[in-house]
C-alpha atoms as a PDB file:
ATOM      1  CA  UNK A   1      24.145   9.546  26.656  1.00  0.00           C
ATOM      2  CA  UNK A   2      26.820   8.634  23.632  1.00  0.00           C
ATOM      3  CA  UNK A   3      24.918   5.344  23.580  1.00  0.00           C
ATOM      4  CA  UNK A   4      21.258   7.204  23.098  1.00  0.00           C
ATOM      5  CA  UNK A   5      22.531   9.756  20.414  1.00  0.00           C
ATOM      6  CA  UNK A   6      23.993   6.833  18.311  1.00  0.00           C
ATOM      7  CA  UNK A   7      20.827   4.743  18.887  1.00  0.00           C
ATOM      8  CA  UNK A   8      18.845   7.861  17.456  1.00  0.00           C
ATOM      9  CA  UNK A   9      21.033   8.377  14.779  1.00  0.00           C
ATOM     10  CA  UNK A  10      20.479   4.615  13.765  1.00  0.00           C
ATOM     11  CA  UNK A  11      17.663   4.867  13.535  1.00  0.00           C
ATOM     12  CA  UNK A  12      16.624   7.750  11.529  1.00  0.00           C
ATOM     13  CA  UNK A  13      19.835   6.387   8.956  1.00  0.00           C
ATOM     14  CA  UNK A  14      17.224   3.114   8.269  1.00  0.00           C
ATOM     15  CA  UNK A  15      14.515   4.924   8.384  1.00  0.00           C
ATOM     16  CA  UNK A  16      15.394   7.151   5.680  1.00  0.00           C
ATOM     17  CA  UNK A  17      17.168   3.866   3.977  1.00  0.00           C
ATOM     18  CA  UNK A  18      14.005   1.929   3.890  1.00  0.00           C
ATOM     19  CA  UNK A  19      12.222   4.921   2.674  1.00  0.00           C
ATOM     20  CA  UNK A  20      14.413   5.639  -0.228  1.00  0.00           C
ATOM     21  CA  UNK A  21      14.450   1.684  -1.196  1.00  0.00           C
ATOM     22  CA  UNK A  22      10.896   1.427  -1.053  1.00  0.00           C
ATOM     23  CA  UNK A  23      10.776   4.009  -3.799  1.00  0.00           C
ATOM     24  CA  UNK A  24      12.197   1.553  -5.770  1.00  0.00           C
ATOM     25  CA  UNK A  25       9.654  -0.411  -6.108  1.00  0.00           C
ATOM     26  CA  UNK A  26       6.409   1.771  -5.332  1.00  0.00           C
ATOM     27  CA  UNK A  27       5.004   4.154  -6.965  1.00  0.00           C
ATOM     28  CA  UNK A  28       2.867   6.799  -4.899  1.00  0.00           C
ATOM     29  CA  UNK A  29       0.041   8.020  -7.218  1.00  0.00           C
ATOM     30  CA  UNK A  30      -2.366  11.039  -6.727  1.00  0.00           C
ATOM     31  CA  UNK A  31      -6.025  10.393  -6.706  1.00  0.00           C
ATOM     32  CA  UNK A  32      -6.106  11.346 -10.414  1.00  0.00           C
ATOM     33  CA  UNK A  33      -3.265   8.840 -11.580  1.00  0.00           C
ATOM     34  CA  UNK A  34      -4.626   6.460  -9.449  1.00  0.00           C
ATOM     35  CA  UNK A  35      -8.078   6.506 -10.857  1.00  0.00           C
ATOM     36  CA  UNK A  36      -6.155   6.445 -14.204  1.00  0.00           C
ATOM     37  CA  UNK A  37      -4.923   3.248 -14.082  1.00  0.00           C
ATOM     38  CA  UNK A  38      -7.200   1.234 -11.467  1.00  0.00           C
ATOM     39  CA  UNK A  39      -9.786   0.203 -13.319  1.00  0.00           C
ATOM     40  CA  UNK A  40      -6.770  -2.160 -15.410  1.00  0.00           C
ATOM     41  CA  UNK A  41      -5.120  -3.344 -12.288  1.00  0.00           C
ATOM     42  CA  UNK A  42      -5.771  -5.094  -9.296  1.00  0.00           C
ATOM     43  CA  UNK A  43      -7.289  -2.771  -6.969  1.00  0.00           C
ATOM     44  CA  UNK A  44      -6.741  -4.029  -3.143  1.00  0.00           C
ATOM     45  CA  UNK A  45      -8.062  -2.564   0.092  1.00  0.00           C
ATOM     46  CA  UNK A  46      -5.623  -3.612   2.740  1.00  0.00           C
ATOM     47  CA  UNK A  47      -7.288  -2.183   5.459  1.00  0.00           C
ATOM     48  CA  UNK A  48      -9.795  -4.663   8.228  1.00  0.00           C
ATOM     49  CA  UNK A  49     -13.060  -6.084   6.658  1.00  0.00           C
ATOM     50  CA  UNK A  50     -14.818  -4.114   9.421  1.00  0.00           C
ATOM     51  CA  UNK A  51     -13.191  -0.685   7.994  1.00  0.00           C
ATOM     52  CA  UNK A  52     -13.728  -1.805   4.126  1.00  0.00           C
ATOM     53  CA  UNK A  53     -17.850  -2.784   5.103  1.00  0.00           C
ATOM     54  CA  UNK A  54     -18.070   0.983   6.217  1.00  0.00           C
ATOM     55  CA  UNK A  55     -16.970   2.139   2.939  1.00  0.00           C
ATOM     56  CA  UNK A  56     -14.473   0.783   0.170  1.00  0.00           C
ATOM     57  CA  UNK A  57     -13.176   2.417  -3.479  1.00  0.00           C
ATOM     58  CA  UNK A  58     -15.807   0.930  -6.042  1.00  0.00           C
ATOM     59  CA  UNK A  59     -14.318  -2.708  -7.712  1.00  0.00           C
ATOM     60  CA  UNK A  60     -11.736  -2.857  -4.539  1.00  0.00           C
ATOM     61  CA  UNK A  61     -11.345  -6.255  -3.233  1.00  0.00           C
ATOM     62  CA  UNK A  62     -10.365  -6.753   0.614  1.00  0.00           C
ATOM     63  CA  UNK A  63      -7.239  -8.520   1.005  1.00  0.00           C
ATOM     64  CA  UNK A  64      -6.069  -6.808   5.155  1.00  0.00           C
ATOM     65  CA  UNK A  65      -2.198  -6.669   5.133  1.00  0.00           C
ATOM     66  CA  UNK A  66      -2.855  -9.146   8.382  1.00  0.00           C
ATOM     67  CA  UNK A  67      -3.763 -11.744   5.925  1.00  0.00           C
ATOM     68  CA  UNK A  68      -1.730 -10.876   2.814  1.00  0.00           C
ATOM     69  CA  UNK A  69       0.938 -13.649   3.250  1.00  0.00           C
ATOM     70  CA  UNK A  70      -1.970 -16.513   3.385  1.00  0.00           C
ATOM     71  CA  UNK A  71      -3.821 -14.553   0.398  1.00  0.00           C
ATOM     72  CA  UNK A  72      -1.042 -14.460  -2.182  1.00  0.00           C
ATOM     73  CA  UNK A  73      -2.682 -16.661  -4.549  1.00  0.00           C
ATOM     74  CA  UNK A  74      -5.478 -14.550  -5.134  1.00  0.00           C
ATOM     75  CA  UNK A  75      -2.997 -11.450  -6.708  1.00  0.00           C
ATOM     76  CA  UNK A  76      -1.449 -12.066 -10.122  1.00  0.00           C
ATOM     77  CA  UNK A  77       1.970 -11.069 -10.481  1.00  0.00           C
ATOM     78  CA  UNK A  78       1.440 -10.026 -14.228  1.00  0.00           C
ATOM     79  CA  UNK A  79      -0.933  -7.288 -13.572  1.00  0.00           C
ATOM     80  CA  UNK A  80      -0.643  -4.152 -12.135  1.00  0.00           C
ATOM     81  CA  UNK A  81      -1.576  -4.112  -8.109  1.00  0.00           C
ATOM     82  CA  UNK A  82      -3.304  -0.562  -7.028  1.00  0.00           C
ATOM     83  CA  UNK A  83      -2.681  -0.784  -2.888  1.00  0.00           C
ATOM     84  CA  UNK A  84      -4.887   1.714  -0.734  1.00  0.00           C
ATOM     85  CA  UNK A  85      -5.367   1.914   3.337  1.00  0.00           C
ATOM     86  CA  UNK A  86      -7.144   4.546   5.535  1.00  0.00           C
ATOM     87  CA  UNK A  87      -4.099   6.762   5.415  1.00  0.00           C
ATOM     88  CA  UNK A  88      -0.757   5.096   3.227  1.00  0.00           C
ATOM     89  CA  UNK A  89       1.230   3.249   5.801  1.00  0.00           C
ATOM     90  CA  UNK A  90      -0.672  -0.249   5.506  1.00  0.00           C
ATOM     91  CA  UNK A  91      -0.177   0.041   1.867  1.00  0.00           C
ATOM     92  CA  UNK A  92       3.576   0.640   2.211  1.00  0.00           C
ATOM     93  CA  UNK A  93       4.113  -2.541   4.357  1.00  0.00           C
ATOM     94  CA  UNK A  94       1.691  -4.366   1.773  1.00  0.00           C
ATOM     95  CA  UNK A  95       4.131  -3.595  -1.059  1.00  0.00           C
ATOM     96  CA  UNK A  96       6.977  -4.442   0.873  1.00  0.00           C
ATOM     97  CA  UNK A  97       5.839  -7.554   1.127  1.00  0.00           C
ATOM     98  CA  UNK A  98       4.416  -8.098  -2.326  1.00  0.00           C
ATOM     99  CA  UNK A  99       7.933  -6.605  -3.776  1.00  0.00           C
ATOM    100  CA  UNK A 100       9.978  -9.313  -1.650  1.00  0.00           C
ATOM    101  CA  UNK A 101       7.029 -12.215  -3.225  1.00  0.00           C
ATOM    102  CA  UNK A 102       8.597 -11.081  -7.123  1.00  0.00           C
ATOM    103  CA  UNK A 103       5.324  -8.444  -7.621  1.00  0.00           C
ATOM    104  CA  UNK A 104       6.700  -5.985  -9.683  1.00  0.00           C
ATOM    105  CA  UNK A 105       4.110  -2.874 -10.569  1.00  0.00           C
ATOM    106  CA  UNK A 106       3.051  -1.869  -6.855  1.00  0.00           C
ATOM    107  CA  UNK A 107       1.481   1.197  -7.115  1.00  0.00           C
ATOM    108  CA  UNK A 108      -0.481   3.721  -3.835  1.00  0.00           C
ATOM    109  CA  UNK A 109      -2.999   6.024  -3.439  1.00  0.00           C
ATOM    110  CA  UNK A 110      -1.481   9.168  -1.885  1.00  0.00           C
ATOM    111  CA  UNK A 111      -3.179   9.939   1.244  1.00  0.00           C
ATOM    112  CA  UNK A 112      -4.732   7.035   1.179  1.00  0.00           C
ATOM    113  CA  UNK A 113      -8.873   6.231   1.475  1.00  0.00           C
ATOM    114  CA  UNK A 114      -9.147   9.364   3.644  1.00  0.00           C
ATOM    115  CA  UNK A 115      -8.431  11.382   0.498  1.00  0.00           C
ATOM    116  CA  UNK A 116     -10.158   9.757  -1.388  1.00  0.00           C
ATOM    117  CA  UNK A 117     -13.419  12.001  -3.223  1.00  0.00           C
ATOM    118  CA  UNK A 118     -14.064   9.560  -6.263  1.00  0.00           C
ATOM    119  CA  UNK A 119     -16.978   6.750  -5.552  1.00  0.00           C
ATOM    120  CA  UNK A 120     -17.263   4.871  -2.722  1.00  0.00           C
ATOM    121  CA  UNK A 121     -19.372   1.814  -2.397  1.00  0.00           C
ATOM    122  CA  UNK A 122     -20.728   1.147   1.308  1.00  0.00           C
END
């Protein structure tokens, strides 16, 4: 039982670690400072192609998180990178990646696509 509390305990420590890091290096924007600043960055849709062909952010490119590592070449690290997913966890894991890779200015859209109310391209 000892064993199970300090498992638990673990657990939530790096889980709150990891959180707290990955503030660091990612900023979580609301839809208004995110539609600020997209338009001069790189905006990336890290969800599947077959949830980005049923409705994307207008000018997002497609890049899935399952394919970022291969893809790296096609993000520059000296411009801003706007991340986005259905909800804000795919994102997260995108910039962790990206961060460890030397990309600096990792930004996310709060709440993620299913927040999203500005236009949408289908």
């Amino acid at each position: 039982m000892i064993i199970l509390i300090a498992l638990t305990v673990a657990l939530i420590v790096y889980a709150v670690l990891r959180l707290l890091n990955q503030r660091k290096y990612l900023k979580t924007l609301t839809e208004d400072q995110f539609r600020e600043g997209y338009r001069k960055a790189q905006l990336i849709d890290v969800r599947e192609p077959q949830e980005f062909k049923k409705g994307h952010i207008l000018g997002a490119r497609n890049i899935p998180v399952t394919q970022m590592k291969q893809r790296l070449v096609e993000i520059r690290k000296d411009k801003p990178v706007y991340l986005y997913c259905q909800s804000g966890s795919r994102s997260a894991r995108a910039a962790q990646l990206l961060h460890k890779k030397g990309y600096l200015d990792l930004n996310q859209l709060k709440g993620g696509f299913k927040r999203w109310t500005g236009k949408v391209k289908f």
